[in-house]
PDB file of N, CA and C in Angstrom:
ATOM      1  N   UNK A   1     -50.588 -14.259  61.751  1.00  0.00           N
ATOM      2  CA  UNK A   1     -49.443 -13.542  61.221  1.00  0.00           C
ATOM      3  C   UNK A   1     -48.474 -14.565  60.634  1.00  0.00           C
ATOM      4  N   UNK A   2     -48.060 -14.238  59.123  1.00  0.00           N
ATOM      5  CA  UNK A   2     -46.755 -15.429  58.721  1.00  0.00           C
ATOM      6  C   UNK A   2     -45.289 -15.373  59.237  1.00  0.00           C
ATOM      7  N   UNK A   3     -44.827 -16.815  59.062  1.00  0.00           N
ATOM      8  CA  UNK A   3     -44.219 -17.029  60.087  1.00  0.00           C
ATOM      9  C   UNK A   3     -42.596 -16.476  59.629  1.00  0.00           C
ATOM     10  N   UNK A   4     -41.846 -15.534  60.013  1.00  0.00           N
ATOM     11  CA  UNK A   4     -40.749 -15.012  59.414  1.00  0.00           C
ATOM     12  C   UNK A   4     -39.826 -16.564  59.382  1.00  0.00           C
ATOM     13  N   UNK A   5     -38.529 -16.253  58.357  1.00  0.00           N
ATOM     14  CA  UNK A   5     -37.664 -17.318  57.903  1.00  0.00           C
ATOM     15  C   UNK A   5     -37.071 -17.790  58.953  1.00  0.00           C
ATOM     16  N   UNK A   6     -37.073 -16.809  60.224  1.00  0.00           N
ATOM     17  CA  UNK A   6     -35.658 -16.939  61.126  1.00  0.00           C
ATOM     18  C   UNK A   6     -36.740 -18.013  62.065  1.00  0.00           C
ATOM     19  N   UNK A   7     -37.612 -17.910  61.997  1.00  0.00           N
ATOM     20  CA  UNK A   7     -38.763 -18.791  63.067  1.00  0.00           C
ATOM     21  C   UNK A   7     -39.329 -20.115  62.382  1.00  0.00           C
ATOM     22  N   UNK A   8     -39.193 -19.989  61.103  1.00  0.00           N
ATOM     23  CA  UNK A   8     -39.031 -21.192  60.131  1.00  0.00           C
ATOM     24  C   UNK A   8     -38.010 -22.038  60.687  1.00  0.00           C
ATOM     25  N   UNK A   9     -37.030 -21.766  60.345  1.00  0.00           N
ATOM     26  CA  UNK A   9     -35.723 -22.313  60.676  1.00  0.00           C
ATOM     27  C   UNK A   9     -35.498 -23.328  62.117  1.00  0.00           C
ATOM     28  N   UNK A  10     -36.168 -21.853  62.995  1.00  0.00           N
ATOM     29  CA  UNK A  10     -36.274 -23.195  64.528  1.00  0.00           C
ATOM     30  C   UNK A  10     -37.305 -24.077  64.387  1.00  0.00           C
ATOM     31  N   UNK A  11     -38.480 -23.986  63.880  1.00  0.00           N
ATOM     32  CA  UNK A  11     -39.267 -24.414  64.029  1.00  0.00           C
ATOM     33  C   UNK A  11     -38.599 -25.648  63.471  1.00  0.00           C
ATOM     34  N   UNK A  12     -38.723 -26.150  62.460  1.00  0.00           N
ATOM     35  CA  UNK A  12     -37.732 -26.790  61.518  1.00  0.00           C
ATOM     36  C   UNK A  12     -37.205 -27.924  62.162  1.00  0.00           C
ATOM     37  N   UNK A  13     -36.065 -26.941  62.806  1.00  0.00           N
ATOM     38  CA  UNK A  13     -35.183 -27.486  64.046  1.00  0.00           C
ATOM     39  C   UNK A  13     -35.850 -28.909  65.149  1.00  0.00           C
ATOM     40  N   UNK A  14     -36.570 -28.111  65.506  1.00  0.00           N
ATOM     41  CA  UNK A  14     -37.843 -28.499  66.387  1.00  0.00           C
ATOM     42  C   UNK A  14     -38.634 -29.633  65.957  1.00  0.00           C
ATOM     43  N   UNK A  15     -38.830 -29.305  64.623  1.00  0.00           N
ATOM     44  CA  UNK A  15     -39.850 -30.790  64.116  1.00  0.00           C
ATOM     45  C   UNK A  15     -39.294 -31.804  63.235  1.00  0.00           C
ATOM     46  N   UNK A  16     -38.111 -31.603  63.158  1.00  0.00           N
ATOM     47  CA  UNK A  16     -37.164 -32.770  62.726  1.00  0.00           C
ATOM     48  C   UNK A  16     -37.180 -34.314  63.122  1.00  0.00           C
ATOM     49  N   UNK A  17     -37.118 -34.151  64.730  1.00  0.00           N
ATOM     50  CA  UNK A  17     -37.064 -36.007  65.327  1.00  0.00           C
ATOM     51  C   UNK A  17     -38.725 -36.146  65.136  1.00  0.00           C
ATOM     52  N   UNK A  18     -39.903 -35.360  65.204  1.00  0.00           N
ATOM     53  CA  UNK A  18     -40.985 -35.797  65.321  1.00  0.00           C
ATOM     54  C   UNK A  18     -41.846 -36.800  64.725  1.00  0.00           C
ATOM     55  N   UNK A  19     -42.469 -37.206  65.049  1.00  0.00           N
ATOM     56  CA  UNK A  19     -43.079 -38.329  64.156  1.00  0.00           C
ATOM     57  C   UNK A  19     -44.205 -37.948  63.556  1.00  0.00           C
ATOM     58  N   UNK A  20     -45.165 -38.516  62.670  1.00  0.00           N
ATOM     59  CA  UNK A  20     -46.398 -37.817  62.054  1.00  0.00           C
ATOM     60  C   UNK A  20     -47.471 -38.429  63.306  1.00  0.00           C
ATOM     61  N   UNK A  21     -48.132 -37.684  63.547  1.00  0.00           N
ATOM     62  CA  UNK A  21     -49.613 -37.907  64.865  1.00  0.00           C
ATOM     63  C   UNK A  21     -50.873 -38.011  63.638  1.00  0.00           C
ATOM     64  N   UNK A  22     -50.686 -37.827  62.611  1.00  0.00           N
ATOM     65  CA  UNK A  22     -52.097 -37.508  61.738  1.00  0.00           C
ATOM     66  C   UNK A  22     -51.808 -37.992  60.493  1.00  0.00           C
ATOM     67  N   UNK A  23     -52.598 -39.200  60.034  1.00  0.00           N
ATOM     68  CA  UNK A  23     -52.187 -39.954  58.718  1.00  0.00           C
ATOM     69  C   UNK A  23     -53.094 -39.133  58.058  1.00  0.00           C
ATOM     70  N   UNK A  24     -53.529 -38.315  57.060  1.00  0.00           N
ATOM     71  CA  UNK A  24     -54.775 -38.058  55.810  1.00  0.00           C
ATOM     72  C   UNK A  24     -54.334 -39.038  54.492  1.00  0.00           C
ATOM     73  N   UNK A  25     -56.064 -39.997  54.515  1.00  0.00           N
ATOM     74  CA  UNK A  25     -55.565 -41.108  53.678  1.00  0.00           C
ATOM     75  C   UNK A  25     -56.183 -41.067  52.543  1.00  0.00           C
ATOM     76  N   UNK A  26     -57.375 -41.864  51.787  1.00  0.00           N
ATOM     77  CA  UNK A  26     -58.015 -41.690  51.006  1.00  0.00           C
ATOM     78  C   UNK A  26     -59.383 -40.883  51.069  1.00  0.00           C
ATOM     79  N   UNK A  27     -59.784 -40.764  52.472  1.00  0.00           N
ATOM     80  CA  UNK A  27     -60.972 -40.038  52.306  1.00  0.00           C
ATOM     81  C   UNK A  27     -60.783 -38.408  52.201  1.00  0.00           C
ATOM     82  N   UNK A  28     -59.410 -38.149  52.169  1.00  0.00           N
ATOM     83  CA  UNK A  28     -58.978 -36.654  52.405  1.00  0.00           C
ATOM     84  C   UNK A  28     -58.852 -36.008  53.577  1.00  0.00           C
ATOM     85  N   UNK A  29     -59.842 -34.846  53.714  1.00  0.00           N
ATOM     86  CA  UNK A  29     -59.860 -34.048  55.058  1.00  0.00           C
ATOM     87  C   UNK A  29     -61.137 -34.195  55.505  1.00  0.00           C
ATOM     88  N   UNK A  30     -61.797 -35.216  56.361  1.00  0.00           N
ATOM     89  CA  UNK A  30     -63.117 -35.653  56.986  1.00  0.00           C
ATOM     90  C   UNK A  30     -63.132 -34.872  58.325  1.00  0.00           C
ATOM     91  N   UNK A  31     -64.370 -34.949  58.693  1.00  0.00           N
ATOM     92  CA  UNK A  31     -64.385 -34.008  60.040  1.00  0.00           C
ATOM     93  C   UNK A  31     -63.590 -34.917  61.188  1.00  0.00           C
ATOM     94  N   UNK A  32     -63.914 -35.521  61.486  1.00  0.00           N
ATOM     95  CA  UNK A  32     -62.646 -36.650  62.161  1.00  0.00           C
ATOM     96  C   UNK A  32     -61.358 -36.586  61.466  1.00  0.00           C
ATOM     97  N   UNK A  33     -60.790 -36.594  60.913  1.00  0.00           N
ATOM     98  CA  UNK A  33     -59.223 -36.023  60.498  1.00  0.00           C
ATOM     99  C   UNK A  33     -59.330 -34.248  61.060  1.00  0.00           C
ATOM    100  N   UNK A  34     -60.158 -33.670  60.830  1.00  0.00           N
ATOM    101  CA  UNK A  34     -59.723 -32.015  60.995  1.00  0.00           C
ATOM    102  C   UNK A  34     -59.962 -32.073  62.343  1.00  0.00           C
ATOM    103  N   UNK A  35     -60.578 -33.318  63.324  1.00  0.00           N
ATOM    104  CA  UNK A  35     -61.139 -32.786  64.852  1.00  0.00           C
ATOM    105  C   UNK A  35     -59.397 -33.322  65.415  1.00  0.00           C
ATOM    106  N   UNK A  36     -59.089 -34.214  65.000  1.00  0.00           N
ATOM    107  CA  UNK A  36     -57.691 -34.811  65.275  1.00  0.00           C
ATOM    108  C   UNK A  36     -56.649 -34.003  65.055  1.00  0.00           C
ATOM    109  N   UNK A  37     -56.574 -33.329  63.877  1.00  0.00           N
ATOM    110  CA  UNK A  37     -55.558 -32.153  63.984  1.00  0.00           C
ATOM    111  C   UNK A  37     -55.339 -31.318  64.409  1.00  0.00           C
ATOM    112  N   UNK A  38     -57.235 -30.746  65.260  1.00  0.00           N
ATOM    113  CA  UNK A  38     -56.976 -29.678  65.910  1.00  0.00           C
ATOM    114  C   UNK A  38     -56.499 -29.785  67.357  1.00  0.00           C
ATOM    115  N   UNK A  39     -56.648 -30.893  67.724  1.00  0.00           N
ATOM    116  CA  UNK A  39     -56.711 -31.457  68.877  1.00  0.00           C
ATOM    117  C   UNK A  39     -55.323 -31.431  68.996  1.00  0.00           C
ATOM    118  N   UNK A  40     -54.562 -32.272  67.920  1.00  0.00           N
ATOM    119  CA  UNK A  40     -53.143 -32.326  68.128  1.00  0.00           C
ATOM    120  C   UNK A  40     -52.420 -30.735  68.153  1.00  0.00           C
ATOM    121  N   UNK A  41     -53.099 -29.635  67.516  1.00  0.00           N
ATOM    122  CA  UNK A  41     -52.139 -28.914  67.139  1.00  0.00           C
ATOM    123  C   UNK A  41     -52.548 -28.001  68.653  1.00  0.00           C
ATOM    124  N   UNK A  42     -53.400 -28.240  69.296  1.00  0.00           N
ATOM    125  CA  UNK A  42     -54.017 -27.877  70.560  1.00  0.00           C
ATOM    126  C   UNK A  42     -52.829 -28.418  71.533  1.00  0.00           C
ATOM    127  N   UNK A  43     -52.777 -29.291  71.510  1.00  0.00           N
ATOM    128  CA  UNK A  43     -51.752 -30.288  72.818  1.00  0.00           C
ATOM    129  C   UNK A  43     -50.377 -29.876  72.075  1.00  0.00           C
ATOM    130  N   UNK A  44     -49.789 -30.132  70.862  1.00  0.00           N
ATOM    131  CA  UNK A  44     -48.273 -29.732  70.491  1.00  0.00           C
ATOM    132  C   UNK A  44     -48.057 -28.615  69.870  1.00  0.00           C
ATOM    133  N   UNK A  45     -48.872 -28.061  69.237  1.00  0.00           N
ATOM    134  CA  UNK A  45     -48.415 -26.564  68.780  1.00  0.00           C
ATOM    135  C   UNK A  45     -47.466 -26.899  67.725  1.00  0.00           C
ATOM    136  N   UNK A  46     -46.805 -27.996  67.222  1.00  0.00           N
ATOM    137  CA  UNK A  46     -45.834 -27.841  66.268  1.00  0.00           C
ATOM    138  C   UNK A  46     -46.172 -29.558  66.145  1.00  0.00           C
ATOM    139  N   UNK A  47     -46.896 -30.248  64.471  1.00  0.00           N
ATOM    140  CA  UNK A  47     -47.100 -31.373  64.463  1.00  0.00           C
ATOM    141  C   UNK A  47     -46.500 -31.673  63.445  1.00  0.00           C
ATOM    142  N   UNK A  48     -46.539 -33.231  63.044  1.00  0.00           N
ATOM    143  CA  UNK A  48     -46.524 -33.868  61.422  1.00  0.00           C
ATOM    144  C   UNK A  48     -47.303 -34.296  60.557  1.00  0.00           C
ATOM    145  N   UNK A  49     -47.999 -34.213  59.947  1.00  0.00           N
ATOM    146  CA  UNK A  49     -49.000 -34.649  59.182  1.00  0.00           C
ATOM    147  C   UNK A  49     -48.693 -35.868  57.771  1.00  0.00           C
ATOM    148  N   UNK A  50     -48.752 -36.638  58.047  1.00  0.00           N
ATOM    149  CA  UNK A  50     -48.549 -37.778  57.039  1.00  0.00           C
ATOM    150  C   UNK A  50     -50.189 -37.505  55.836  1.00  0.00           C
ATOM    151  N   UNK A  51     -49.585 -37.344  54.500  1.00  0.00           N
ATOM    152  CA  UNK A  51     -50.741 -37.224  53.766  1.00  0.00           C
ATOM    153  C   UNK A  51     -50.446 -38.815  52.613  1.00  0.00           C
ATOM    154  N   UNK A  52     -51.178 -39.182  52.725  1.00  0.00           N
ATOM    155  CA  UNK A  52     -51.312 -40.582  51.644  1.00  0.00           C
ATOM    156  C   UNK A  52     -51.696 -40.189  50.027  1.00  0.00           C
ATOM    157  N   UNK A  53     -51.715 -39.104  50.032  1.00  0.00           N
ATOM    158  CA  UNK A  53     -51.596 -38.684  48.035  1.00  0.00           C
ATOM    159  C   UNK A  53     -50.890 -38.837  47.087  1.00  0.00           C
ATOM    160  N   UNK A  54     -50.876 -39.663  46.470  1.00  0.00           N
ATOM    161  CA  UNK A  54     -49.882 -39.604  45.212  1.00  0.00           C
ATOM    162  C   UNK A  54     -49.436 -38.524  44.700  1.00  0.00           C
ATOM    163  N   UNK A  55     -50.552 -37.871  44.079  1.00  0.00           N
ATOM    164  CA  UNK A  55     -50.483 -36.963  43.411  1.00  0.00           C
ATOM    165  C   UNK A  55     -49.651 -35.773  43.747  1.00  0.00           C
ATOM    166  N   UNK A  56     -48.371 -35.126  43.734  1.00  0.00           N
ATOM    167  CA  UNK A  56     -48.504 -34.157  44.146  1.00  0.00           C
ATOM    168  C   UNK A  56     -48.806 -33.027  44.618  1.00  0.00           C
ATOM    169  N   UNK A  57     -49.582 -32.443  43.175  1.00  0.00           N
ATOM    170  CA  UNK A  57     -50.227 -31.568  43.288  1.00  0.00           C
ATOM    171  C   UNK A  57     -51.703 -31.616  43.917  1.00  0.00           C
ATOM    172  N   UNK A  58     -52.037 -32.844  43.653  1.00  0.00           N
ATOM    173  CA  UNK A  58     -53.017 -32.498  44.866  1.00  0.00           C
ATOM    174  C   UNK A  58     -52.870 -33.026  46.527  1.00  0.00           C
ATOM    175  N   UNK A  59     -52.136 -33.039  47.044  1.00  0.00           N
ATOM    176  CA  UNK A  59     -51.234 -33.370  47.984  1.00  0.00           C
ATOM    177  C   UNK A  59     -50.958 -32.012  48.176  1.00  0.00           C
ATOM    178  N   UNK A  60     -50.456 -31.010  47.569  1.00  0.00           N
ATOM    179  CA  UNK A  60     -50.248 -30.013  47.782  1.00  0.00           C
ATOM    180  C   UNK A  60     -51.615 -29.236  48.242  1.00  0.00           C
ATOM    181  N   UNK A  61     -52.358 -29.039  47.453  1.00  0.00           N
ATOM    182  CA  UNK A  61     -54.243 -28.667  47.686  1.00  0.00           C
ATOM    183  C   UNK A  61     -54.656 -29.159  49.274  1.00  0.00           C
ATOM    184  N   UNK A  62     -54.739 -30.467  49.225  1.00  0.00           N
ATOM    185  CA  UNK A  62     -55.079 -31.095  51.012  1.00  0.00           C
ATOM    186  C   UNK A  62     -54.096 -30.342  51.943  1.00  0.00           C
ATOM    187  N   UNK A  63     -53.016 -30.104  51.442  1.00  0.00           N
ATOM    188  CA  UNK A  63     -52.142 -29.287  52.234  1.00  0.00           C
ATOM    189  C   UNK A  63     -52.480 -28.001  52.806  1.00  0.00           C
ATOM    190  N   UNK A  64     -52.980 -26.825  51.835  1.00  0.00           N
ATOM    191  CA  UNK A  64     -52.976 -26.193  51.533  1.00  0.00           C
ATOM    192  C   UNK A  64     -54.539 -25.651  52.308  1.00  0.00           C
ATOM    193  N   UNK A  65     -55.611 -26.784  51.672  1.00  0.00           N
ATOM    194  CA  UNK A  65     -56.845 -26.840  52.899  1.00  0.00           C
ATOM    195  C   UNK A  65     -56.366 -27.050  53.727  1.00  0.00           C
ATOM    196  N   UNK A  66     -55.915 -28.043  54.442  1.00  0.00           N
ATOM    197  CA  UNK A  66     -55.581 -28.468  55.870  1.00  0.00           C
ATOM    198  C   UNK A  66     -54.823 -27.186  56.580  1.00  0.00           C
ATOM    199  N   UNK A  67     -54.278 -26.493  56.199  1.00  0.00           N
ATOM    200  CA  UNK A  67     -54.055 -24.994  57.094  1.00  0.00           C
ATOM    201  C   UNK A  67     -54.895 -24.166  57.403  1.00  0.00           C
ATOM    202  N   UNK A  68     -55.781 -23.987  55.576  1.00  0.00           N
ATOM    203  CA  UNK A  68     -56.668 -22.963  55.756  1.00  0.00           C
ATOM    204  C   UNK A  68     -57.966 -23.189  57.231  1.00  0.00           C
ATOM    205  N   UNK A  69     -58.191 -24.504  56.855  1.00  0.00           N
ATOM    206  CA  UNK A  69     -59.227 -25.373  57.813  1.00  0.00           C
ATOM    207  C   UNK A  69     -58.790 -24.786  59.583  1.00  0.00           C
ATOM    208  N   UNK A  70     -57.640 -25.176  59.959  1.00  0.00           N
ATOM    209  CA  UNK A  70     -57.042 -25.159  61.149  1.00  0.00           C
ATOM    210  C   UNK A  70     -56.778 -24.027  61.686  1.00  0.00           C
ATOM    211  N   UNK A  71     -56.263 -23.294  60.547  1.00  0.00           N
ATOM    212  CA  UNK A  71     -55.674 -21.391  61.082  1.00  0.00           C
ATOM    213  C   UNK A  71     -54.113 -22.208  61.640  1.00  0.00           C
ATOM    214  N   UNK A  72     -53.460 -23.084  60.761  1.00  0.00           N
ATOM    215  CA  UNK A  72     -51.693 -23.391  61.000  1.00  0.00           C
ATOM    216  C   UNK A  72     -51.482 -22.749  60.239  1.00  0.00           C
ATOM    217  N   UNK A  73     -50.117 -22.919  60.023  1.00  0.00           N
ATOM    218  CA  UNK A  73     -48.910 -22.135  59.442  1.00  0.00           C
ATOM    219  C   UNK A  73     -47.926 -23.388  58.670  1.00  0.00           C
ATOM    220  N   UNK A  74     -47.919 -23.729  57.122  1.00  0.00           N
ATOM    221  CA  UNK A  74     -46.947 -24.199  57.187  1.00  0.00           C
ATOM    222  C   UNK A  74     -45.683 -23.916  57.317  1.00  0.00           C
ATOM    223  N   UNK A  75     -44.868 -24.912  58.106  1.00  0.00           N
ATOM    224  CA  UNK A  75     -43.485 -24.656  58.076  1.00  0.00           C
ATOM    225  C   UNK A  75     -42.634 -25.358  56.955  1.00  0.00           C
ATOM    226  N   UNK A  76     -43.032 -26.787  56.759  1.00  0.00           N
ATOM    227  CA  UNK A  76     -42.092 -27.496  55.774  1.00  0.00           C
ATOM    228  C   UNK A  76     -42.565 -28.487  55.457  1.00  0.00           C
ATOM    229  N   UNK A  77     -43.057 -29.005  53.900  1.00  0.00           N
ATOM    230  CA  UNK A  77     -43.284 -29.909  52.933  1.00  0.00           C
ATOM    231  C   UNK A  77     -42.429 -30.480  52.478  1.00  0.00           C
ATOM    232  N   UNK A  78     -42.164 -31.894  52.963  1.00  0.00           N
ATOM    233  CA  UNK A  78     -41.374 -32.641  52.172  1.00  0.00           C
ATOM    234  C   UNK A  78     -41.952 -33.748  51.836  1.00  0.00           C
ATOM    235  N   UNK A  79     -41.913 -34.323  51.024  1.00  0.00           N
ATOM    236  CA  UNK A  79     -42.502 -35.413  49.799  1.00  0.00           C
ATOM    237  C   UNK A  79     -44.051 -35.253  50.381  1.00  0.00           C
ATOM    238  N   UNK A  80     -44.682 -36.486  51.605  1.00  0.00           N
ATOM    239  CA  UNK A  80     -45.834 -37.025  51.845  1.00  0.00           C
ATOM    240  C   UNK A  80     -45.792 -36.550  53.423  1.00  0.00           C
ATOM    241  N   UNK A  81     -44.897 -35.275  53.701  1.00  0.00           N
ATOM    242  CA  UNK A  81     -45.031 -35.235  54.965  1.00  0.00           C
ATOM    243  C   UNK A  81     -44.787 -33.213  55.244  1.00  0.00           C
ATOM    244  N   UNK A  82     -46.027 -33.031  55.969  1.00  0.00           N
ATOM    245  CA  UNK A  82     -45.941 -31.946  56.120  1.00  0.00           C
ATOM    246  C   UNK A  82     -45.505 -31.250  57.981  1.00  0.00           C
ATOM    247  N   UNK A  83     -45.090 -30.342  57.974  1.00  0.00           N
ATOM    248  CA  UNK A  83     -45.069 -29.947  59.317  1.00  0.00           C
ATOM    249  C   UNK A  83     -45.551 -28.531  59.089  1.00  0.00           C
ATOM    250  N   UNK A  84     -46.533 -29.026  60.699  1.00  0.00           N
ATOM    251  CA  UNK A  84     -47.294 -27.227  60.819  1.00  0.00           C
ATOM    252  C   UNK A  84     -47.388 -26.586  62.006  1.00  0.00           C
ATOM    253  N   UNK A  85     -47.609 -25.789  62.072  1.00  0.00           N
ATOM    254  CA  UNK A  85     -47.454 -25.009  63.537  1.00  0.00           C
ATOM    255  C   UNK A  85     -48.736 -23.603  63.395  1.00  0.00           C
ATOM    256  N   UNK A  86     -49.343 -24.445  64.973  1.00  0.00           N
ATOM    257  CA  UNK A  86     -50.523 -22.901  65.562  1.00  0.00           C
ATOM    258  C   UNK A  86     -49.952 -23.308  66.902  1.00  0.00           C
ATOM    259  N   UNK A  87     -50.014 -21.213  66.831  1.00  0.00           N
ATOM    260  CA  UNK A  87     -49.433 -21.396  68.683  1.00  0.00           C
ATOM    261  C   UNK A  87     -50.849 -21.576  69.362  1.00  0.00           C
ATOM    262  N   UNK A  88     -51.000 -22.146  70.190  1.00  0.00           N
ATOM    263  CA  UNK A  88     -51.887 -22.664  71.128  1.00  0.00           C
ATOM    264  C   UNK A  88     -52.221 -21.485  72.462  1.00  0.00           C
ATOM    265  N   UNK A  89     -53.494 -21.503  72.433  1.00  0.00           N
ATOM    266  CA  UNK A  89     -54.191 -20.066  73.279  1.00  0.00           C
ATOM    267  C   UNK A  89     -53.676 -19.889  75.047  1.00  0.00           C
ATOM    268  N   UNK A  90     -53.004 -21.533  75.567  1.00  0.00           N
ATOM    269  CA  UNK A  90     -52.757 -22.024  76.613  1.00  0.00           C
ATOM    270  C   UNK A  90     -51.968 -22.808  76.542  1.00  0.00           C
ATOM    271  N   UNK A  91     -50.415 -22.755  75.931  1.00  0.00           N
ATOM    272  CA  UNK A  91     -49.692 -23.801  75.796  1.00  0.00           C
ATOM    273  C   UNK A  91     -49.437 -24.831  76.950  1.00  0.00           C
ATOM    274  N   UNK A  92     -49.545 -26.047  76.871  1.00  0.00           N
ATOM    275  CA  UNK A  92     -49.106 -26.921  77.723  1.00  0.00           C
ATOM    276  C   UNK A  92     -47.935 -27.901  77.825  1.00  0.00           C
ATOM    277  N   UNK A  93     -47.189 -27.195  78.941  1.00  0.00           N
ATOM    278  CA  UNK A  93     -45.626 -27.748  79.338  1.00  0.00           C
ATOM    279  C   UNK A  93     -45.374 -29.039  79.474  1.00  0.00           C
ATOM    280  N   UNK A  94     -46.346 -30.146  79.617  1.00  0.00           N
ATOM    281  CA  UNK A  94     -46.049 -31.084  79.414  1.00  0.00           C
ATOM    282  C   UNK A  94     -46.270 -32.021  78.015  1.00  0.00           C
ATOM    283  N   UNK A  95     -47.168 -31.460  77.032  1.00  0.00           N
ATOM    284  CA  UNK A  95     -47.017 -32.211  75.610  1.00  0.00           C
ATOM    285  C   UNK A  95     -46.944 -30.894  74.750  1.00  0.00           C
ATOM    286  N   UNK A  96     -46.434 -29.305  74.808  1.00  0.00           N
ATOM    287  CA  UNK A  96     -46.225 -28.472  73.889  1.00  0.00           C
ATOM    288  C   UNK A  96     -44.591 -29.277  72.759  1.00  0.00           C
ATOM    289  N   UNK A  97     -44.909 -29.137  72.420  1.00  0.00           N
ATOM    290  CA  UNK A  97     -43.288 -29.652  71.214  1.00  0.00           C
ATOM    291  C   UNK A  97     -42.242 -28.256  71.360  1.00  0.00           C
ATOM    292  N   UNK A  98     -42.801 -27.334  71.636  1.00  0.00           N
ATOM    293  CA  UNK A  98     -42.452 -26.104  71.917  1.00  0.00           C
ATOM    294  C   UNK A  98     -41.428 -25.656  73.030  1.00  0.00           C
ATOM    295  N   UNK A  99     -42.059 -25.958  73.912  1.00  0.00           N
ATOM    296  CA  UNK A  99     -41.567 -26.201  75.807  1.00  0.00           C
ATOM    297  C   UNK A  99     -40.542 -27.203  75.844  1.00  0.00           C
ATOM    298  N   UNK A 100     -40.565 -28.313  75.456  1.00  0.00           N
ATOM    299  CA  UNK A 100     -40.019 -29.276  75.847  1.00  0.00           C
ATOM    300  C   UNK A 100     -38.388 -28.915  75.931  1.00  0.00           C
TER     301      UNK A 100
END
């Protein structure tokens, strides 16, 4: 389900101090980059994704896969850095970004 503005907003909130857990560099989206994201978005539910693309627009595309791939949600694209959020089936209180 997409994510309404008002849940944007916290989320937002929320992933502001975070740091990126997931560089995507030149090889794109490899199965080792997508096992790492899921993993992360498994343990935090709300991550950063550092993408190494020049290009915008296709920076935007890896983006754009990288949700479809995962079943996230973007929340917010800025330049080379994305933040995304899947709620997690079993959130966990000690590394959810969520909980904390």
């Amino acid at each position: 389900m997409p994510l309404t503005a008002e849940r944007k907003k916290s989320l937002r909130s929320l992933g502001h101090n975070l740091k990126p857990v997931v560089t995507v560099a030149g090889k794109g989206l490899s199965e080792g980059v997508m096992e790492e994201i899921n993993r992360a978005l498994e343990d935090h539910e709300l991550i950063k994704v550092k993408l190494m693309v020049a290009d915008r627009d296709l920076r935007h595309q890896v983006i754009t896969e990288l949700c479809q791939q995962s079943g996230a949600e973007l929340v917010q694209e800025i330049g080379k850095i994305a933040l995304i959020f899947r709620a997690a089936e079993k959130p966990k209180a000690r590394t959810s970004n969520l909980l904390r």
